[in-house]
PDB file of N, CA and C in Angstrom:
ATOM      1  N   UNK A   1       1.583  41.427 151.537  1.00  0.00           N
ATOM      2  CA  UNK A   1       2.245  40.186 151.218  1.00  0.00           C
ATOM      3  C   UNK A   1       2.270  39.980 149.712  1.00  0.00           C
ATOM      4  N   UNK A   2       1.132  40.408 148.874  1.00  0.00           N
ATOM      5  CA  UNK A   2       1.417  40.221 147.701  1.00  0.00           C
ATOM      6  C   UNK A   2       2.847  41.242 146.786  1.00  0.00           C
ATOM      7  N   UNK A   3       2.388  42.361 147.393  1.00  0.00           N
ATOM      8  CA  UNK A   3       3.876  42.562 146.833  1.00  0.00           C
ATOM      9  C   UNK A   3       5.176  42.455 146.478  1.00  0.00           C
ATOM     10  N   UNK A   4       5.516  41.076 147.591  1.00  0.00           N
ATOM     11  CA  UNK A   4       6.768  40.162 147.846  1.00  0.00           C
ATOM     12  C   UNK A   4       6.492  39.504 146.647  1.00  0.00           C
ATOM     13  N   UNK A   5       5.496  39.433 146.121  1.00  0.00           N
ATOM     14  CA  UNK A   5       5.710  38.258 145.129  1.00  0.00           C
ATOM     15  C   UNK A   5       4.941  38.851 143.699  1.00  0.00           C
ATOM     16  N   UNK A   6       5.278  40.385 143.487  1.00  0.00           N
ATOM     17  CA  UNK A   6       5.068  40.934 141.917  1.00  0.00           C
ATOM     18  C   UNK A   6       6.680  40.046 141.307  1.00  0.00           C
ATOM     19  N   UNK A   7       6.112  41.113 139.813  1.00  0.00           N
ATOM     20  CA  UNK A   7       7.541  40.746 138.938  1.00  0.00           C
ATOM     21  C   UNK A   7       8.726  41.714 139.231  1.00  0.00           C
ATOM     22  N   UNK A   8       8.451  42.484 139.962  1.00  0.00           N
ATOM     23  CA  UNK A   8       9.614  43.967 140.232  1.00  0.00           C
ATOM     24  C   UNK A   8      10.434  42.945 141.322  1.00  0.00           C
ATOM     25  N   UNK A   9       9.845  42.411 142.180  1.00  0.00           N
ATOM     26  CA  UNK A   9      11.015  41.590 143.076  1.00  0.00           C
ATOM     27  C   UNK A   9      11.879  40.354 142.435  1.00  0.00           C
ATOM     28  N   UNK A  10      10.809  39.934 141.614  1.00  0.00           N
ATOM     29  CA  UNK A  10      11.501  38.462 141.044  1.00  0.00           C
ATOM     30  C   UNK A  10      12.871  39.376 139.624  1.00  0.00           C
ATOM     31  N   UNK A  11      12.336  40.264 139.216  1.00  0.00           N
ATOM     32  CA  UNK A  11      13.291  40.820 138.283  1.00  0.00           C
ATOM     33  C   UNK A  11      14.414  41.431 139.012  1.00  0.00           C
ATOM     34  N   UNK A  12      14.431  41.736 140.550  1.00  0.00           N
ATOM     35  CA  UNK A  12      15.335  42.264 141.248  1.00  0.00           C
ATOM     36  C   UNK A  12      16.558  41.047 141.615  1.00  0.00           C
ATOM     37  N   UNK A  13      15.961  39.622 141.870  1.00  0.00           N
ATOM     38  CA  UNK A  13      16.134  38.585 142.180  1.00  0.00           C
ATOM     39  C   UNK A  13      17.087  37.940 141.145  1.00  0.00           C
ATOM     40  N   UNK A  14      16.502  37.840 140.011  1.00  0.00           N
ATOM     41  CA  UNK A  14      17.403  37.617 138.961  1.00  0.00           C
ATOM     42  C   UNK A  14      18.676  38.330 138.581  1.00  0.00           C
ATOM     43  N   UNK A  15      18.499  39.652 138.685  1.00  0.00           N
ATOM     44  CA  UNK A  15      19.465  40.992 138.431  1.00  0.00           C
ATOM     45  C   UNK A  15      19.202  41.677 137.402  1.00  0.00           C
ATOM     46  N   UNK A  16      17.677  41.490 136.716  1.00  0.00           N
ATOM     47  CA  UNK A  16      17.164  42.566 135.421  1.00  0.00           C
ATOM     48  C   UNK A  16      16.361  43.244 136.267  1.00  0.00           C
ATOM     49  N   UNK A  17      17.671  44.378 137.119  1.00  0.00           N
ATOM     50  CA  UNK A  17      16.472  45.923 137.705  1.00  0.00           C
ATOM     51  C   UNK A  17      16.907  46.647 137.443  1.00  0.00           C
ATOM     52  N   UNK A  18      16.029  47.964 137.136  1.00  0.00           N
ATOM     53  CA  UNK A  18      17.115  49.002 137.139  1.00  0.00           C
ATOM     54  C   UNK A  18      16.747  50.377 138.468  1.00  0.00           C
ATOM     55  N   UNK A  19      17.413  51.649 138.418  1.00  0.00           N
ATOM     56  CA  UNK A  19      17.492  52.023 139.621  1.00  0.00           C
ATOM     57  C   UNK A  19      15.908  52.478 139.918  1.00  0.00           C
ATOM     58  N   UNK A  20      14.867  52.471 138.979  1.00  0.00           N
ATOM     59  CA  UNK A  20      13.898  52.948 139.330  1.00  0.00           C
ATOM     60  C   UNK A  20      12.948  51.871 140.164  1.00  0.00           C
ATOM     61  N   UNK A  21      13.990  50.725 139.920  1.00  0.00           N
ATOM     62  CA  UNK A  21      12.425  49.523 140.546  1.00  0.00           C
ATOM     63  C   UNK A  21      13.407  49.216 141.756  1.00  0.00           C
ATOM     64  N   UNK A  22      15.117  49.658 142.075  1.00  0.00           N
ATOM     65  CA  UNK A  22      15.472  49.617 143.429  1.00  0.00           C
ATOM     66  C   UNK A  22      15.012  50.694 144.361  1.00  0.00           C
ATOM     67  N   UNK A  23      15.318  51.840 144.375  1.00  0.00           N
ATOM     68  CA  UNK A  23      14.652  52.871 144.665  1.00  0.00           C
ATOM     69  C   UNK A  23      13.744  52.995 146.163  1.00  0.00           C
ATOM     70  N   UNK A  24      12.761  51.870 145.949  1.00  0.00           N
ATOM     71  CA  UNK A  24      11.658  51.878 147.408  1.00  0.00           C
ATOM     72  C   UNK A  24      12.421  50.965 148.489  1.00  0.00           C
ATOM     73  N   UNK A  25      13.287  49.744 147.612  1.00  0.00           N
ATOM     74  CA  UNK A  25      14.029  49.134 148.719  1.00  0.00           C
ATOM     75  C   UNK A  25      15.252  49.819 149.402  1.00  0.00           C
ATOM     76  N   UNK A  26      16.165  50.746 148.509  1.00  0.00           N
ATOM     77  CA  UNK A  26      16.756  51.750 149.057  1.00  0.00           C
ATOM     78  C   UNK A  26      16.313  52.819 150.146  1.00  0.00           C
ATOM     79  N   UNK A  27      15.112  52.896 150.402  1.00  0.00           N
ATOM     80  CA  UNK A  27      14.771  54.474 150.780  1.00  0.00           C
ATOM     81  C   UNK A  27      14.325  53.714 152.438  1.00  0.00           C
ATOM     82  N   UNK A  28      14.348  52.345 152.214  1.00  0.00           N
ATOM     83  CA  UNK A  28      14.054  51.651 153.707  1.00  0.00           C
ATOM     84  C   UNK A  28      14.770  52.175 154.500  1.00  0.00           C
ATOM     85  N   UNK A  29      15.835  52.242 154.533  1.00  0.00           N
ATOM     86  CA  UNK A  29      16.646  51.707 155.452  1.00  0.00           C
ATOM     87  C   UNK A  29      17.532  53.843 156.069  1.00  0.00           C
ATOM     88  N   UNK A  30      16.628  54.187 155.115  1.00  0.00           N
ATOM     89  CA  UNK A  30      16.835  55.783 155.338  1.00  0.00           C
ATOM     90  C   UNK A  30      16.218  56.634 156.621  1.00  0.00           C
ATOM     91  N   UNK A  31      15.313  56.080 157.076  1.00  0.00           N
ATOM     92  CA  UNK A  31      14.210  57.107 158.230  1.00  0.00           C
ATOM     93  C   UNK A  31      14.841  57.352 159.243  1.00  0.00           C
ATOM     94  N   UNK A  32      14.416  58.408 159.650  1.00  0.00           N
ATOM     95  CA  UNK A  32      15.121  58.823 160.915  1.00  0.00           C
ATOM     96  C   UNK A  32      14.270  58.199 162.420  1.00  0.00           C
ATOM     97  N   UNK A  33      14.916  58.762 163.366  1.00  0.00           N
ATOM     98  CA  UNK A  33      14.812  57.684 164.295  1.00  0.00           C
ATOM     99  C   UNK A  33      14.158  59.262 164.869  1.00  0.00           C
ATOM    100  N   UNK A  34      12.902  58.760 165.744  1.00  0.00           N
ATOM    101  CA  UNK A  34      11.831  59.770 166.234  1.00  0.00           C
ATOM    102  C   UNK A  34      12.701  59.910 167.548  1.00  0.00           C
ATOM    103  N   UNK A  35      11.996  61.499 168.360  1.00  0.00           N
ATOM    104  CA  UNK A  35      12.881  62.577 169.187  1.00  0.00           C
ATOM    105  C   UNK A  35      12.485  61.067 170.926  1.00  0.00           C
ATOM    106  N   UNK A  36      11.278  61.088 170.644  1.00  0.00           N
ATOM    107  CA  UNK A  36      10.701  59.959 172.016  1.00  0.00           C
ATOM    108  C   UNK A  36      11.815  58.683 172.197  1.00  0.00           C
ATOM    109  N   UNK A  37      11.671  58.030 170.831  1.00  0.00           N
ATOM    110  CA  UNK A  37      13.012  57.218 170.883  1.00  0.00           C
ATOM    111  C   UNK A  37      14.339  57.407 171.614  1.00  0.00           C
ATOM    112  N   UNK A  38      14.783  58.410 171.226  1.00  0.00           N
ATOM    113  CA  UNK A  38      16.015  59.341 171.295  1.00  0.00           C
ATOM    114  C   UNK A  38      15.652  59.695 172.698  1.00  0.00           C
ATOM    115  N   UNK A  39      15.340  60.369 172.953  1.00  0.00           N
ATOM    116  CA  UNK A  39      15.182  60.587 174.736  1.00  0.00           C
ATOM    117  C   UNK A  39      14.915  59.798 175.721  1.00  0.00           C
ATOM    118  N   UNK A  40      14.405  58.629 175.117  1.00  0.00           N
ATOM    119  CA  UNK A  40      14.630  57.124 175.856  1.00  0.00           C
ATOM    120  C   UNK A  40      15.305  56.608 175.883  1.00  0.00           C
ATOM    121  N   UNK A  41      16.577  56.725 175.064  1.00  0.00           N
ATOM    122  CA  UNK A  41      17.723  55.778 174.857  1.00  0.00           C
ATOM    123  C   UNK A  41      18.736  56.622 175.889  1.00  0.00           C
ATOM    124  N   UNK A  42      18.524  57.953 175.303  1.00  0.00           N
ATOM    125  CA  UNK A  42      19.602  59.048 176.226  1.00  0.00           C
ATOM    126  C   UNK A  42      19.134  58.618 177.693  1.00  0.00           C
ATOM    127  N   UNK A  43      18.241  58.659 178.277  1.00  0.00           N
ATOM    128  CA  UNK A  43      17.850  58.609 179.591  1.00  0.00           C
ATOM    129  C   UNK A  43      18.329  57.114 180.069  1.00  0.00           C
ATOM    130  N   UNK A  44      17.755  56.248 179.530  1.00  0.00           N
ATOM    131  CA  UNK A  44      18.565  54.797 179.815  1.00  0.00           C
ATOM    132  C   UNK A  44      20.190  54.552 180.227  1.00  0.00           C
ATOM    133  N   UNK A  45      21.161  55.417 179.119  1.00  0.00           N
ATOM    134  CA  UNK A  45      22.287  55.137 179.340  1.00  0.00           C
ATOM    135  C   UNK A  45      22.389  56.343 180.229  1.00  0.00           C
ATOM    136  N   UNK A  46      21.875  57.503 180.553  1.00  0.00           N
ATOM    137  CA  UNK A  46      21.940  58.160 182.091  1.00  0.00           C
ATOM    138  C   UNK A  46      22.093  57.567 183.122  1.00  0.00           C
ATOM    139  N   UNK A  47      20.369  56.419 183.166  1.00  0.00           N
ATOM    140  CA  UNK A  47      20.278  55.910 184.178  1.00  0.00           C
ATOM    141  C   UNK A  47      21.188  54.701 184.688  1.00  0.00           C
ATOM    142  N   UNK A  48      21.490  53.950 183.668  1.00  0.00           N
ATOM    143  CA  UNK A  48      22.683  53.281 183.652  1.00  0.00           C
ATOM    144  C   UNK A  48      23.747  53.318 184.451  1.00  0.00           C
ATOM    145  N   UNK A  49      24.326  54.265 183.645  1.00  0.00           N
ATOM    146  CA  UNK A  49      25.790  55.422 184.661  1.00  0.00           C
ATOM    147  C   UNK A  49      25.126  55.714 185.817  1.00  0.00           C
ATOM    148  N   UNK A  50      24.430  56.597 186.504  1.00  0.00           N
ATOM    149  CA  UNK A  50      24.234  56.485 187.495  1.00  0.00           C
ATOM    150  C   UNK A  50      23.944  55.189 188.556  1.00  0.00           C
ATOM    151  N   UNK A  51      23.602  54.377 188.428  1.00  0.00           N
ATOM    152  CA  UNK A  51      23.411  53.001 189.034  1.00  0.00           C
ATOM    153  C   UNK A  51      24.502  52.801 189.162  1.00  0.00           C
ATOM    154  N   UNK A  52      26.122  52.708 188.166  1.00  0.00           N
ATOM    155  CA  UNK A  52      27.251  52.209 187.939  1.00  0.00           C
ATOM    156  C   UNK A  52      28.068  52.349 189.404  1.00  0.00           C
ATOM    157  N   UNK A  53      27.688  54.151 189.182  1.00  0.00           N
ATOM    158  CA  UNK A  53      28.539  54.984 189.729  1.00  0.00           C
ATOM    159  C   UNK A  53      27.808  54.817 191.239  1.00  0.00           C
ATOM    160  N   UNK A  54      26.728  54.593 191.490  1.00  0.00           N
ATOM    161  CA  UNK A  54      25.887  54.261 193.079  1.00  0.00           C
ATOM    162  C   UNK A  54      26.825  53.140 193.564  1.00  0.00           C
ATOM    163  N   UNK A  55      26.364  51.715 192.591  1.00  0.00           N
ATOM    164  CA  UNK A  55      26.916  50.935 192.951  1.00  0.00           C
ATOM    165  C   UNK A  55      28.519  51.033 194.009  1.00  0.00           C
ATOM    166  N   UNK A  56      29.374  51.883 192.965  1.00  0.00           N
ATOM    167  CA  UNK A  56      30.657  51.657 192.954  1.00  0.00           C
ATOM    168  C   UNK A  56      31.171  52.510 194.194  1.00  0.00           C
ATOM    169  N   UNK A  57      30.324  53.698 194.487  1.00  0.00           N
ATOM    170  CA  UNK A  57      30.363  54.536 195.458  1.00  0.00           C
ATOM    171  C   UNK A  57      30.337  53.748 197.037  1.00  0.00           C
ATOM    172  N   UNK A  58      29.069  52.783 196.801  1.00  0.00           N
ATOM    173  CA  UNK A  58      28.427  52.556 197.616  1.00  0.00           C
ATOM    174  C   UNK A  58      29.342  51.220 198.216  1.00  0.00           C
ATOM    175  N   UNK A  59      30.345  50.432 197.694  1.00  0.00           N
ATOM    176  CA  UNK A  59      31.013  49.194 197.527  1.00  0.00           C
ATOM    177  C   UNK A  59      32.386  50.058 198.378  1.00  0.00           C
ATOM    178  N   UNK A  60      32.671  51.544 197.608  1.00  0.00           N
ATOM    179  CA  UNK A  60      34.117  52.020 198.143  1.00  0.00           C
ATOM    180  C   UNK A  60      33.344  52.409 199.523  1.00  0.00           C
ATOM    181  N   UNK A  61      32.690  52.587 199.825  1.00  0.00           N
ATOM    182  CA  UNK A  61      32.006  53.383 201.570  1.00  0.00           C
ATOM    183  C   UNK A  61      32.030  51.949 202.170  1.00  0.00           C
ATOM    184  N   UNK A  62      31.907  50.956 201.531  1.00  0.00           N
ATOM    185  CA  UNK A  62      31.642  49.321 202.417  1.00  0.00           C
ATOM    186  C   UNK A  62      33.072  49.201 202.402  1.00  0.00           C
ATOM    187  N   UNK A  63      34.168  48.733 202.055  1.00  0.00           N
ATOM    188  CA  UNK A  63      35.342  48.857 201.591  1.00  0.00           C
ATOM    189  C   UNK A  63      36.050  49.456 202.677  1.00  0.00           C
ATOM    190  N   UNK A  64      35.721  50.555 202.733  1.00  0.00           N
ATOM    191  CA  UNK A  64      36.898  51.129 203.876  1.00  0.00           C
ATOM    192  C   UNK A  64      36.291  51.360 204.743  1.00  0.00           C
ATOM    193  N   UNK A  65      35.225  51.125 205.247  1.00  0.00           N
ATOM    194  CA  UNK A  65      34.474  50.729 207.037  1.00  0.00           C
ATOM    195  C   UNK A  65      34.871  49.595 207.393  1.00  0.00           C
ATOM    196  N   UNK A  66      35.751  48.544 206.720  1.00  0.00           N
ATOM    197  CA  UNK A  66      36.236  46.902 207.134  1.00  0.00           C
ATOM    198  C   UNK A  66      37.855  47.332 207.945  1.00  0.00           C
ATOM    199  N   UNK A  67      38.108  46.450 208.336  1.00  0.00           N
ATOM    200  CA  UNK A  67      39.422  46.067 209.063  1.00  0.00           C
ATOM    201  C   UNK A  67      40.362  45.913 207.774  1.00  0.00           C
ATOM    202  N   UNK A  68      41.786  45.538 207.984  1.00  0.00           N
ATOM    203  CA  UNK A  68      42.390  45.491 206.681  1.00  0.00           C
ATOM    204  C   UNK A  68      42.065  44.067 206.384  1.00  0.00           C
ATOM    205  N   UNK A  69      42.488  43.296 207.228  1.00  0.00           N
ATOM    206  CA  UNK A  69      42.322  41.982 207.243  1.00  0.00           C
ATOM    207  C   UNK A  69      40.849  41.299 206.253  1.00  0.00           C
ATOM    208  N   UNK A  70      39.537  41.966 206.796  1.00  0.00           N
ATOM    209  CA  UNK A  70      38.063  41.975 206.175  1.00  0.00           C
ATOM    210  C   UNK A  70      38.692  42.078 204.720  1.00  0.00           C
ATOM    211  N   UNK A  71      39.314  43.212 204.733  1.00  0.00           N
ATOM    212  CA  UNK A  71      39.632  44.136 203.036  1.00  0.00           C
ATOM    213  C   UNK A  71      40.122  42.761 202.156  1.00  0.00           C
ATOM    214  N   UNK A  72      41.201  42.516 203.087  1.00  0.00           N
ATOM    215  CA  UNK A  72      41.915  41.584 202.031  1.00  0.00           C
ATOM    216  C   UNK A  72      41.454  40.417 201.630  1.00  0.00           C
ATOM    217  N   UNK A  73      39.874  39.908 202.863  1.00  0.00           N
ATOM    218  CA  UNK A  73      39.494  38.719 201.883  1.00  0.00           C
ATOM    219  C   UNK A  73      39.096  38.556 201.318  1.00  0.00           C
ATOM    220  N   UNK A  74      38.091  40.278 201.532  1.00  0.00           N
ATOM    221  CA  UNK A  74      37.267  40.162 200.261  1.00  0.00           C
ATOM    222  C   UNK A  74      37.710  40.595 199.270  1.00  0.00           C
ATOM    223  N   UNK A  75      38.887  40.983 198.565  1.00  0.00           N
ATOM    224  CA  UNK A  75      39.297  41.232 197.586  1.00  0.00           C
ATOM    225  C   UNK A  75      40.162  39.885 197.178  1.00  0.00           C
ATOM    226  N   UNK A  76      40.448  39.331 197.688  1.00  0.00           N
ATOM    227  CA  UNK A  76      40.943  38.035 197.616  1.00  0.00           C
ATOM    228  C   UNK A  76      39.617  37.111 197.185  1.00  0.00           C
ATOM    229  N   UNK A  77      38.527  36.765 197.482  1.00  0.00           N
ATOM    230  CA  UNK A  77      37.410  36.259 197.127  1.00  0.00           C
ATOM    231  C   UNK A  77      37.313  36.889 195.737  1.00  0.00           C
ATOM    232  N   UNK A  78      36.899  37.841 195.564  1.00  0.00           N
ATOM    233  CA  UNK A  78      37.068  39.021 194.249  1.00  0.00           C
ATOM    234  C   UNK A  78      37.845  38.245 193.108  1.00  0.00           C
ATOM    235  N   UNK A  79      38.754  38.363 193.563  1.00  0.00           N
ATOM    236  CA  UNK A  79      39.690  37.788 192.433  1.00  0.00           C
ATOM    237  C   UNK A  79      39.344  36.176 192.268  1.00  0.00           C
ATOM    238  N   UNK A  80      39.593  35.533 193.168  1.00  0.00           N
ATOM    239  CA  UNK A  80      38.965  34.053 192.688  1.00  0.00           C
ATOM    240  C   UNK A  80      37.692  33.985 191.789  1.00  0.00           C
ATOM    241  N   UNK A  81      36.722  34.945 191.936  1.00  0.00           N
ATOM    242  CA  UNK A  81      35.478  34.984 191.651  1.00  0.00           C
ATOM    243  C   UNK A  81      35.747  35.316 189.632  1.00  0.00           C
ATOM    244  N   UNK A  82      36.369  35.961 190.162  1.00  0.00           N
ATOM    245  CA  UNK A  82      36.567  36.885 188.668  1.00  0.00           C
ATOM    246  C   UNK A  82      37.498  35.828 187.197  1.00  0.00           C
ATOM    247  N   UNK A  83      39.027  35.108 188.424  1.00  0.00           N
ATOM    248  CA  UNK A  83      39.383  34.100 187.556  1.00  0.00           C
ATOM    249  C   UNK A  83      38.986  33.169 187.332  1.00  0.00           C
ATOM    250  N   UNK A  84      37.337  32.850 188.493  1.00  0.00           N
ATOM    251  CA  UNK A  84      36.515  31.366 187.456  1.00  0.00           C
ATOM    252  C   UNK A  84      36.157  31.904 186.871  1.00  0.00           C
ATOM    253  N   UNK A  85      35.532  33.047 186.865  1.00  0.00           N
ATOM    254  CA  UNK A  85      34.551  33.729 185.571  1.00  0.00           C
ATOM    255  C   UNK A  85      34.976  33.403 184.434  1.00  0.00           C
ATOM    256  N   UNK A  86      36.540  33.896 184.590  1.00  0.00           N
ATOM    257  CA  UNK A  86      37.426  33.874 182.943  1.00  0.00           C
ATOM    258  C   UNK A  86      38.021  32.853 182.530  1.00  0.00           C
ATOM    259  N   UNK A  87      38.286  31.759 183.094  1.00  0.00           N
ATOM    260  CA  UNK A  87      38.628  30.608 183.094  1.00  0.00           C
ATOM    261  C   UNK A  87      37.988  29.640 182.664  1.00  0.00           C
ATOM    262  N   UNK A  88      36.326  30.286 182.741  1.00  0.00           N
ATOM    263  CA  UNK A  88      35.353  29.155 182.017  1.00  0.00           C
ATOM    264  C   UNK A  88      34.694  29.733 180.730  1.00  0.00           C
ATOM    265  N   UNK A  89      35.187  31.089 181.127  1.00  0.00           N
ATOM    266  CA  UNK A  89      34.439  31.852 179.952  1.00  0.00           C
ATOM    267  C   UNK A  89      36.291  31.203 178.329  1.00  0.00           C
ATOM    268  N   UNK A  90      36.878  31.209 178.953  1.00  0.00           N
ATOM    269  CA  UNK A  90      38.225  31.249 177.980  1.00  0.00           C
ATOM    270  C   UNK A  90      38.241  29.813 177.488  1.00  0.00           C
ATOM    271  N   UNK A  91      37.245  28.682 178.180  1.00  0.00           N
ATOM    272  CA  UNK A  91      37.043  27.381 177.909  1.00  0.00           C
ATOM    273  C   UNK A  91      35.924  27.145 177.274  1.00  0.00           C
ATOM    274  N   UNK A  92      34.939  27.916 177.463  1.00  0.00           N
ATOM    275  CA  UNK A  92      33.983  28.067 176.394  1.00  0.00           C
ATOM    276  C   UNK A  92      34.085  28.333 174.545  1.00  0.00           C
ATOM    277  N   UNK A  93      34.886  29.159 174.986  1.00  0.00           N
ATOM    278  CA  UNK A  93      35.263  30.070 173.811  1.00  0.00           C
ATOM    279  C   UNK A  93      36.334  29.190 172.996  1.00  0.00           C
ATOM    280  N   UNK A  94      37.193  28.227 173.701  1.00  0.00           N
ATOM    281  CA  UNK A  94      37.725  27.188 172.795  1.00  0.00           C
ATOM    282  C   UNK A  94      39.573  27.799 172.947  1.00  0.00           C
ATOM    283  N   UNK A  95      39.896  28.408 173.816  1.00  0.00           N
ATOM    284  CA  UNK A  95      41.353  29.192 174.050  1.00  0.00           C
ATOM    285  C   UNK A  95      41.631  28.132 175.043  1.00  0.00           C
ATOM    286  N   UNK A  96      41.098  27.064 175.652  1.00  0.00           N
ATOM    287  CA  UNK A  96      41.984  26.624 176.208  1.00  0.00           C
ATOM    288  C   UNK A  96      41.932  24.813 176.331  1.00  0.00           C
ATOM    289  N   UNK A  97      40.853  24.652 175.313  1.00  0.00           N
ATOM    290  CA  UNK A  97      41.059  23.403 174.418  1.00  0.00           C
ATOM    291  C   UNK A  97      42.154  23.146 173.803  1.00  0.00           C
ATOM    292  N   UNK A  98      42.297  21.813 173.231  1.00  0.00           N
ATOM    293  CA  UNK A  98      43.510  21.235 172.509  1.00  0.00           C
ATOM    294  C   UNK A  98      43.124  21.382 171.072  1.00  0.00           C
ATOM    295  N   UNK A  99      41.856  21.401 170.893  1.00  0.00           N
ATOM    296  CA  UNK A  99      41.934  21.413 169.063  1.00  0.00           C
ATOM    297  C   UNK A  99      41.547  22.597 168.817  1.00  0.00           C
ATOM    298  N   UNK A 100      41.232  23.454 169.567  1.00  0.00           N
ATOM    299  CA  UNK A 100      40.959  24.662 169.221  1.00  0.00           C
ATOM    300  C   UNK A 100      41.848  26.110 170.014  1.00  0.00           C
ATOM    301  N   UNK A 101      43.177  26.199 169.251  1.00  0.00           N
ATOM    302  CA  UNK A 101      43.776  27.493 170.091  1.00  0.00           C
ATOM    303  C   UNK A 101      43.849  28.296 169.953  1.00  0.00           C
ATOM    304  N   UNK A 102      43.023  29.503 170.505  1.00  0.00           N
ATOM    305  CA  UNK A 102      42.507  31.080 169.695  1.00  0.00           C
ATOM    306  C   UNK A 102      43.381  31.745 170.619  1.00  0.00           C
ATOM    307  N   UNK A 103      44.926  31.835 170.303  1.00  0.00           N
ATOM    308  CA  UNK A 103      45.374  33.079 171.202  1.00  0.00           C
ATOM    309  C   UNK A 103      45.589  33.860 170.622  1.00  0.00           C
ATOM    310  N   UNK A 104      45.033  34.439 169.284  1.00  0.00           N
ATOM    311  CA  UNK A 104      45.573  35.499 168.255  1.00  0.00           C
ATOM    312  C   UNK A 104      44.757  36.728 168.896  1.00  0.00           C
ATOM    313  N   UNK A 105      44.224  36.777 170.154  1.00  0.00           N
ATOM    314  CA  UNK A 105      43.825  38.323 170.869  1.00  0.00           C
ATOM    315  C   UNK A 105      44.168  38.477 172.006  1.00  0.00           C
ATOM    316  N   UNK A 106      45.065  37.709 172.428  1.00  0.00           N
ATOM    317  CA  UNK A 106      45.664  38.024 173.597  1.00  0.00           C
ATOM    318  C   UNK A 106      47.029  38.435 173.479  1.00  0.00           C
TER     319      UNK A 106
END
């Protein structure tokens, strides 16, 4: 903690530094990211995708064991489900307020 508060930071602060007293704050932001890390992250978004793809497998095998009739309500439910989702999410966000009209991404 005392180091936050030598004269090398307060002279950085002002703007009388030069590259030898930036140097340690530069070299932060340089390290590499360890192999354990890295094979945890890879495995996560593995496991991820696989769940996706279970899920989605597992929804098309439910899907076409129904009647058509079954099919169509629940895809009909589906969609209702999906346009409150976006309907409150697009009212949140201020796209479908009066003082606020963000349609410059649609």
């Amino acid at each position: 903690m005392e180091s936050f508060r030598s004269g090398r930071f307060v002279a950085i602060e002002k703007g009388k530094s030069t590259a030898e007293q930036e140097s340690p704050l530069r070299d932060c932001g340089q390290r590499s990211i360890s192999s354990a890390l890295l094979i945890r992250g890879i495995l996560l978004v593995l496991l991820f995708n696989m769940c996706l793809v279970t899920i989605l497998l597992g929804g098309y095998v439910y899907l076409s064991s129904l009647t058509l009739e079954q099919q169509n309500y629940l895809t009909n439910a589906a969609f209702v489900v999906v346009g409150g989702v976006a309907f409150v999410t697009l009212l949140l966000i201020g796209d479908l307020s009066k003082d606020r009209p963000n349609f410059y991404y649609i």
